[in-house]
Protein backbone atom coordinates (compact mmCIF):
# COMPACT_ATOMS: atom_id res chain seq x y z
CA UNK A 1 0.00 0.00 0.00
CA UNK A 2 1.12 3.47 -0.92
CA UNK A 3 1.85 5.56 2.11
CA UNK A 4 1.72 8.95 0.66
CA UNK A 5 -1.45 7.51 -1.09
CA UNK A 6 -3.30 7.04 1.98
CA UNK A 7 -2.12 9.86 3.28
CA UNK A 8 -3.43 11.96 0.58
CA UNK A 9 -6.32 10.41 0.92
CA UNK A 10 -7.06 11.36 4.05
CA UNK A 11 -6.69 15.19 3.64
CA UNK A 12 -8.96 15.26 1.08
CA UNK A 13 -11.40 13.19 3.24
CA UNK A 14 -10.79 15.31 6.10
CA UNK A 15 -11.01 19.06 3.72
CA UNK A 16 -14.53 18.10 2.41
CA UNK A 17 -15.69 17.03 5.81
CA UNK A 18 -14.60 20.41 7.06
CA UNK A 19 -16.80 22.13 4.42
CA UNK A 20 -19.46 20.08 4.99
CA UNK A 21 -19.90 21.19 8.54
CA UNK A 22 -19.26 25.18 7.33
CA UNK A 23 -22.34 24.75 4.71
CA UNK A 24 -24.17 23.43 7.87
CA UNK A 25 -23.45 25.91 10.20
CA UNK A 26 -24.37 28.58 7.40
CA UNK A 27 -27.97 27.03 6.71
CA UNK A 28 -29.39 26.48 10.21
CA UNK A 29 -28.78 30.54 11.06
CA UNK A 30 -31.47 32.18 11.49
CA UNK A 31 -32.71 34.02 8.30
CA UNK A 32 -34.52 36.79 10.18
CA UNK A 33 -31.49 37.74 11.51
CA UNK A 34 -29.92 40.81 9.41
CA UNK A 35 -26.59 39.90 10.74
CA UNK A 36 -24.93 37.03 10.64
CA UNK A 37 -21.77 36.39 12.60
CA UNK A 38 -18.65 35.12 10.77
CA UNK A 39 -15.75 34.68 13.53
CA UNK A 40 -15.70 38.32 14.47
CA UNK A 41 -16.89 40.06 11.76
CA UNK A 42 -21.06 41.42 11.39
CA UNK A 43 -22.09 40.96 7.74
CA UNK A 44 -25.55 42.70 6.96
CA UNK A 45 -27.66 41.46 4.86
CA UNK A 46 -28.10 42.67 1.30
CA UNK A 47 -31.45 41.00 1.02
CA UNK A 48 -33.62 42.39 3.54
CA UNK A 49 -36.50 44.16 1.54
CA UNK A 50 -37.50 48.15 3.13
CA UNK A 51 -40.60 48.34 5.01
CA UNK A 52 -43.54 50.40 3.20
CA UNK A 53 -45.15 52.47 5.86
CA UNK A 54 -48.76 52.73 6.76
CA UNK A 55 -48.75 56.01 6.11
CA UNK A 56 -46.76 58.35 3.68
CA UNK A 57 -47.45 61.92 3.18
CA UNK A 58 -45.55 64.22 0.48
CA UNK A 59 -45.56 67.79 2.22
CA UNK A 60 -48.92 66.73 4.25
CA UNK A 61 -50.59 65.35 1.14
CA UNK A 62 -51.19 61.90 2.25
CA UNK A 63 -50.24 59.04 -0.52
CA UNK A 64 -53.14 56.65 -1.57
CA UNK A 65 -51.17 53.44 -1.44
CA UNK A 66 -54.20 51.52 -1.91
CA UNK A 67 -55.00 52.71 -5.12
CA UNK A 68 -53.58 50.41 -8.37
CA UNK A 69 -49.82 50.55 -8.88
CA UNK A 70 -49.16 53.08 -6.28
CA UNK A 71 -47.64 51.11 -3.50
CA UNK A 72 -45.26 48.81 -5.65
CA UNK A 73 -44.18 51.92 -7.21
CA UNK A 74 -43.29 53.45 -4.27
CA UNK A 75 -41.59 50.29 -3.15
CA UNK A 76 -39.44 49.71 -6.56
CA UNK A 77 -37.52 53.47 -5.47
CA UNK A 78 -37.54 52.56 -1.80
CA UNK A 79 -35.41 49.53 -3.32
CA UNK A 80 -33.60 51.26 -5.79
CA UNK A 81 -32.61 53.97 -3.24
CA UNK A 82 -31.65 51.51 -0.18
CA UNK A 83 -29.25 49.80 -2.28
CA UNK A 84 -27.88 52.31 -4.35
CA UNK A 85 -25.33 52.63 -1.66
CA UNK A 86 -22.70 54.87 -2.82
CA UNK A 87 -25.44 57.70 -4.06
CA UNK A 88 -27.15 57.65 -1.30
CA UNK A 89 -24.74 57.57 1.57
CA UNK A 90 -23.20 60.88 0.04
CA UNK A 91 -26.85 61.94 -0.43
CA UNK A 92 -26.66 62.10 3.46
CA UNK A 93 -22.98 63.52 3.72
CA UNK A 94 -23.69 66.40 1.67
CA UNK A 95 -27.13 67.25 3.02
CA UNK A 96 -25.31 68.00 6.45
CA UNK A 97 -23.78 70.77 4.58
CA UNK A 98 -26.24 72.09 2.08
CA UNK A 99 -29.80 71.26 4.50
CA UNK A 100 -28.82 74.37 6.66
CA UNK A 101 -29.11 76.76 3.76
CA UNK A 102 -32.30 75.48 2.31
CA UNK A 103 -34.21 74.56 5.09
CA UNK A 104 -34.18 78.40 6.12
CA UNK A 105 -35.24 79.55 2.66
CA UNK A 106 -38.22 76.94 2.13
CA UNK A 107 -39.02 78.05 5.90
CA UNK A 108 -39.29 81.88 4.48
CA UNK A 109 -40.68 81.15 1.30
CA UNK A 110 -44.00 78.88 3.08
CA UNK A 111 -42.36 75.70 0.83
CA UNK A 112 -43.34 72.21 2.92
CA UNK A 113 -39.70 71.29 4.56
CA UNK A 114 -40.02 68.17 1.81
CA UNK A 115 -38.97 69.87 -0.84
CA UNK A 116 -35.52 69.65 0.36
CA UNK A 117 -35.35 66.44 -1.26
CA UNK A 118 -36.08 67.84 -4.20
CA UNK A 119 -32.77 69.13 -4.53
CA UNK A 120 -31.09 65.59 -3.94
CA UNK A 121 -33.34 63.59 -6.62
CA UNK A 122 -32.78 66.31 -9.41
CA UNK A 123 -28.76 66.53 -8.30
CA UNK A 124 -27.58 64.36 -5.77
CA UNK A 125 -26.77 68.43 -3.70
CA UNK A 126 -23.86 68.68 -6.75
CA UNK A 127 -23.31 71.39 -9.22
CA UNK A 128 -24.23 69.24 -11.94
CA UNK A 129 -25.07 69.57 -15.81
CA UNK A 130 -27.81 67.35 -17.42
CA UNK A 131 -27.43 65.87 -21.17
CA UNK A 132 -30.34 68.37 -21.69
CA UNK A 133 -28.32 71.70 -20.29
CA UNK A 134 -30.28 72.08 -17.11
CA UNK A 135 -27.85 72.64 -14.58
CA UNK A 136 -26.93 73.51 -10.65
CA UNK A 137 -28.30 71.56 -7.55
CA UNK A 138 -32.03 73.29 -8.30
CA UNK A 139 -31.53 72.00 -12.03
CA UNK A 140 -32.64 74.95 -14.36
CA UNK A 141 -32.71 75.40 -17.61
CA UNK A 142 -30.48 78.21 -19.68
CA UNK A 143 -34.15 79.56 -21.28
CA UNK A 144 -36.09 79.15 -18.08
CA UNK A 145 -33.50 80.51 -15.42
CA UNK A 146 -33.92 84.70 -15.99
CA UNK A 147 -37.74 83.96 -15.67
CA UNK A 148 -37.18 83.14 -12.00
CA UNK A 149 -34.34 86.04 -11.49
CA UNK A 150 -30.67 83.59 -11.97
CA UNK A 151 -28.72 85.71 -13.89
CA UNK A 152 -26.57 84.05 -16.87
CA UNK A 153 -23.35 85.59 -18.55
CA UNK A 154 -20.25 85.12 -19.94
CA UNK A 155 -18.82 85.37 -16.79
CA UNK A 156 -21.56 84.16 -14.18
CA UNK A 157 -24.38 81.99 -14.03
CA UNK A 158 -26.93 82.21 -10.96
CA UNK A 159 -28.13 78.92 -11.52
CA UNK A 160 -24.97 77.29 -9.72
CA UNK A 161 -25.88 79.98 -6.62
CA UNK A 162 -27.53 77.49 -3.82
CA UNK A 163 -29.32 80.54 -2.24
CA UNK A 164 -30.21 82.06 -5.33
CA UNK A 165 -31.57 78.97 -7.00
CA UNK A 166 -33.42 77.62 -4.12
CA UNK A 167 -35.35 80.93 -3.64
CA UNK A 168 -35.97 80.82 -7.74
CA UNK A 169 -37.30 76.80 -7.18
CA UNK A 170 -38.99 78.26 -4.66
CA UNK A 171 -41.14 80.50 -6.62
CA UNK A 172 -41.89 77.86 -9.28
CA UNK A 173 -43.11 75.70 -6.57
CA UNK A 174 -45.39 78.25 -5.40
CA UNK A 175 -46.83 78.86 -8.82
CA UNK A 176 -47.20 75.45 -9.88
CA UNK A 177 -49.24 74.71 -6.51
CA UNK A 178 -51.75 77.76 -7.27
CA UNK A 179 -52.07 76.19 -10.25
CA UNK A 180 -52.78 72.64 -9.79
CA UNK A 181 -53.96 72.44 -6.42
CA UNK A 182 -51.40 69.86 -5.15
CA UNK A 183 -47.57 69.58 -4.00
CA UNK A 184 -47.49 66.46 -5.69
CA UNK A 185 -48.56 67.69 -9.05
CA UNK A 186 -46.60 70.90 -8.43
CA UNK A 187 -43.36 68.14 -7.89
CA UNK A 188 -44.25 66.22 -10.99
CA UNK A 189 -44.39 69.24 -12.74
CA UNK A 190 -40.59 70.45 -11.69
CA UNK A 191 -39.82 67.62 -13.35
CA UNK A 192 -42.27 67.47 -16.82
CA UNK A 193 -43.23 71.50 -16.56
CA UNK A 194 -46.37 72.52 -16.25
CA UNK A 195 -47.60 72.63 -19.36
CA UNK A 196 -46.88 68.66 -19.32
CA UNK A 197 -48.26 68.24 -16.51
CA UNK A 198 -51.61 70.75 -17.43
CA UNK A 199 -51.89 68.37 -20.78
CA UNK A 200 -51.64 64.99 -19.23
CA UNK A 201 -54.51 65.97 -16.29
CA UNK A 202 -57.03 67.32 -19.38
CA UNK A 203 -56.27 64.35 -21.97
CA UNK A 204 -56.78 61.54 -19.65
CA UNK A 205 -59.27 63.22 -17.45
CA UNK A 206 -58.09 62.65 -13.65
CA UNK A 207 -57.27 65.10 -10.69
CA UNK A 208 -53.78 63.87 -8.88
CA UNK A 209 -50.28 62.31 -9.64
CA UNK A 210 -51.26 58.95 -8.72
CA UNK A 211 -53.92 58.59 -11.42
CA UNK A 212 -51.52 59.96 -14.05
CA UNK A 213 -50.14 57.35 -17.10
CA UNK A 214 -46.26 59.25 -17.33
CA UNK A 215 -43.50 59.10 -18.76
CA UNK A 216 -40.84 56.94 -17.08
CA UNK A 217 -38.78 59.68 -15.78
CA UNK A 218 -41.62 61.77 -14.22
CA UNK A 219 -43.61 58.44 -12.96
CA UNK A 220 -41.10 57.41 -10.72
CA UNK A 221 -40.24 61.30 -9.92
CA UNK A 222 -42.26 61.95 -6.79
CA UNK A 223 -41.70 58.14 -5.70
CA UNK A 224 -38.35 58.82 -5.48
CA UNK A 225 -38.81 61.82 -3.32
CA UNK A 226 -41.18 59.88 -0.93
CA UNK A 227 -38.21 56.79 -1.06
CA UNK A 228 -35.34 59.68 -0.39
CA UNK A 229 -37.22 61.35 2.41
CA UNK A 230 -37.90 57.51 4.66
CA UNK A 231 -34.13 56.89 4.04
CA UNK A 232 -33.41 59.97 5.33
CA UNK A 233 -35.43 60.28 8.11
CA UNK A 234 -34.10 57.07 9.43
CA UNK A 235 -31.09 55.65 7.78
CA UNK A 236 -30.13 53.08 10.37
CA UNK A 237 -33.48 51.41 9.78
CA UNK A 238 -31.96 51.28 6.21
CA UNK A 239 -28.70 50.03 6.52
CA UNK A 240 -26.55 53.27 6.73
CA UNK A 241 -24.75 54.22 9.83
CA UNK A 242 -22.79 57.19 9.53
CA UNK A 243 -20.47 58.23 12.23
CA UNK A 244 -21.06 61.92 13.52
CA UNK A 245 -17.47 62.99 12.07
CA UNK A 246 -17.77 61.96 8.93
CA UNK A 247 -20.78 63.93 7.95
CA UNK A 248 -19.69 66.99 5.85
CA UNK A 249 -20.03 70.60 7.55
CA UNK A 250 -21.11 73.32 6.38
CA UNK A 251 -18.21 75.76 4.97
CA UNK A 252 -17.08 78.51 7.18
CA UNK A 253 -16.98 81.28 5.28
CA UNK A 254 -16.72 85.33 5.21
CA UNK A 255 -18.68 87.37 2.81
CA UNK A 256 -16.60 90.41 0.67
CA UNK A 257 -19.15 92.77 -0.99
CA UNK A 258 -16.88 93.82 -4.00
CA UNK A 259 -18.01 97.30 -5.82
CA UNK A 260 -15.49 96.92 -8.78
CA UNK A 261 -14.60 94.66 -11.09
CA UNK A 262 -11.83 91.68 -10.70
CA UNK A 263 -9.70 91.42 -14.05
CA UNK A 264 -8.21 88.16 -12.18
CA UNK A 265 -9.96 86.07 -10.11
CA UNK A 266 -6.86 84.11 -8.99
CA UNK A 267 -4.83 87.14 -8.03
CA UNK A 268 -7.82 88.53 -6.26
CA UNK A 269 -8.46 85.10 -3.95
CA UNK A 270 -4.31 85.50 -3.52
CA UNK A 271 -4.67 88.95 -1.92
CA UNK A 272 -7.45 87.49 0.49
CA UNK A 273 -5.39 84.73 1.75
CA UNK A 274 -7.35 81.87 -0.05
CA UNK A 275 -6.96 80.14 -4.12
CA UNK A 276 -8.98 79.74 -6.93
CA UNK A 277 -9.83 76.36 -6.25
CA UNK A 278 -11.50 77.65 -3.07
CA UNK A 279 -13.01 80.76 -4.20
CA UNK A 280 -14.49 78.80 -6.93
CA UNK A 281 -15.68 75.95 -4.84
CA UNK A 282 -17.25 78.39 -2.71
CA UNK A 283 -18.37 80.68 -5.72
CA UNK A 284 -19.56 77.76 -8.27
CA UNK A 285 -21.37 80.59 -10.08
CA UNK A 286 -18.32 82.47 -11.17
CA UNK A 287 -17.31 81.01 -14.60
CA UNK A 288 -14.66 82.71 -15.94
CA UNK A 289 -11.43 83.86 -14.33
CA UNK A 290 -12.69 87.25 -14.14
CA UNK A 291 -15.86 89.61 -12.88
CA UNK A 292 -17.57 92.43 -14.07
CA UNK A 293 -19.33 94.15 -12.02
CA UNK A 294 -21.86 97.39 -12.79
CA UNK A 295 -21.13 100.93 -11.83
CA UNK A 296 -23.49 101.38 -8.53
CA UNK A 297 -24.26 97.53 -8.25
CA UNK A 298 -22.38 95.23 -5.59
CA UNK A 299 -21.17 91.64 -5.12
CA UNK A 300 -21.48 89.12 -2.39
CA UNK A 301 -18.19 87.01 -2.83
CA UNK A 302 -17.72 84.06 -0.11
CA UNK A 303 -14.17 83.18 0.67
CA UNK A 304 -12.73 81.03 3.29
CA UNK A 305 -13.08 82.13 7.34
């Protein structure tokens, strides 16, 4: 008899009785259980489906989830959102930042507080530009922005200004409530425009959002809202913990009204003590290297504290 045979044999024997007893262990664990303990380690679950409330409300406007479609809609973007993990855990870093300066205005402006959200499911709270040209965390277009007071030059462009955009959103909002009756409409219609929105109520004859046939984009719009706002009013019940330190903080800043114009933007953030990478960071509305300003008008420039 081979000796190193046997041997061999053995191991083998020995290795798949080994993993026999590791499938074991695995399949008797309780299912229920979102974490599962490997040695030392916690491994949550990635199949644990969100919870649909009993009730949901869009800025007090209760949501019919009994009526066809409207709950499994809701629940595909409650999916969608939970898992999209990198998105939506800086969703919830950057809102630490930006919520302080929009909360105030919606506050001032009588916009329901969940309109924030607004902000993070046309942008992510980024100074982004769409394929179609709309652009900045309030997402306007180049026709549409002097309508609503953003200013657009060779040299600036309002619609990258948080304040200035939000108050602008702000007074869309407003006028698409007046005119249809509902913040959910009014939402739907941030997305589609009111015209859309006035054309799709008359041709197939209903009163809200959750009666409308849409297209795909503005069907899942306000869902996505509704999913965005439950994450975010309690993440841990979703999955994300998020130490207090690693949330990002609002900038500190000074404000410098400037009366004149800057020929050089980089020389000018220089002479304050700062760099064009922060003044423009700070300053995402100034696109060119320089400034004109008006005889008689004034500038709010934010630099670092």
């Amino acid at each position: 008899m081979d000796t190193n045979s046997s041997t061999k044999g053995f191991i083998w024997k020995l290795t798949f009785f080994i993993a026999g007893v590791l499938m074991l262990s695995f399949s008797v664990s309780d299912p229920g259980d979102p974490k599962t303990a490997v040695g030392e380690a916690l491994v949550w679950s990635q199949n644990k489906a969100p919870e649909i409330p009993n009730n949901v409300h869009i800025a007090g406007e209760s949501v019919p989830l009994e009526s066809f479609g409207v709950r499994e809609q809701l629940d595909r973007e409650m999916v969608v959102n939970t898992y999209h993990h990198s998105s939506t855990m800086l969703y919830l870093k950057r809102a630490s930042r930006w919520f302080p300066v929009i909360e105030p205005i919606l506050i001032e402006k009588g916009i329901p507080d969940d309109f924030k959200y607004l902000a993070i499911i046309e942008s992510g709270l980024s100074q982004v530009v769409s394929p179609a040209g709309a652009a900045g965390f309030w997402q306007f277009m180049k026709g549409t922005a002097p309508q609503y007071d953003l200013r657009i030059t060779k040299e600036i462009d309002e619609r990258y200004h948080v304040v200035k955009s939000t108050y602008a959103a702000c007074n869309y909002l407003l006028e698409a409530r007046e005119e249809f009756g509902s913040w959910a409409l009014a939402a739907a219609s941030y997305n589609m425009g009111k015209a859309g929105i006035r054309r799709e109520l008359e041709e197939q004859g209903v009163q809200t959002y959750w009666e409308l046939h849409l297209n795909s984009e503005t069907a899942r719009y306000v869902y996505r809202l509704l999913a965005i706002k439950a994450i975010f009013e309690a993440p841990e019940s979703f999955g994300f913990s998020i130490q207090a330190d690693a949330f990002y903080l609002p900038y500190n800043t000074r404000t410098i009204w400037i009366d004149s114009s800057i020929d050089d933007l980089s020389t000018f953030a220089r002479f304050h003590g700062s760099n064009l990478k922060a003044l423009k960071t700070l300053n995402p509305w100034l696109r060119s290297t320089r400034m004109t300003v008006a005889v008689g008008d004034s500038v709010a420039i934010e630099i670092p504290a």
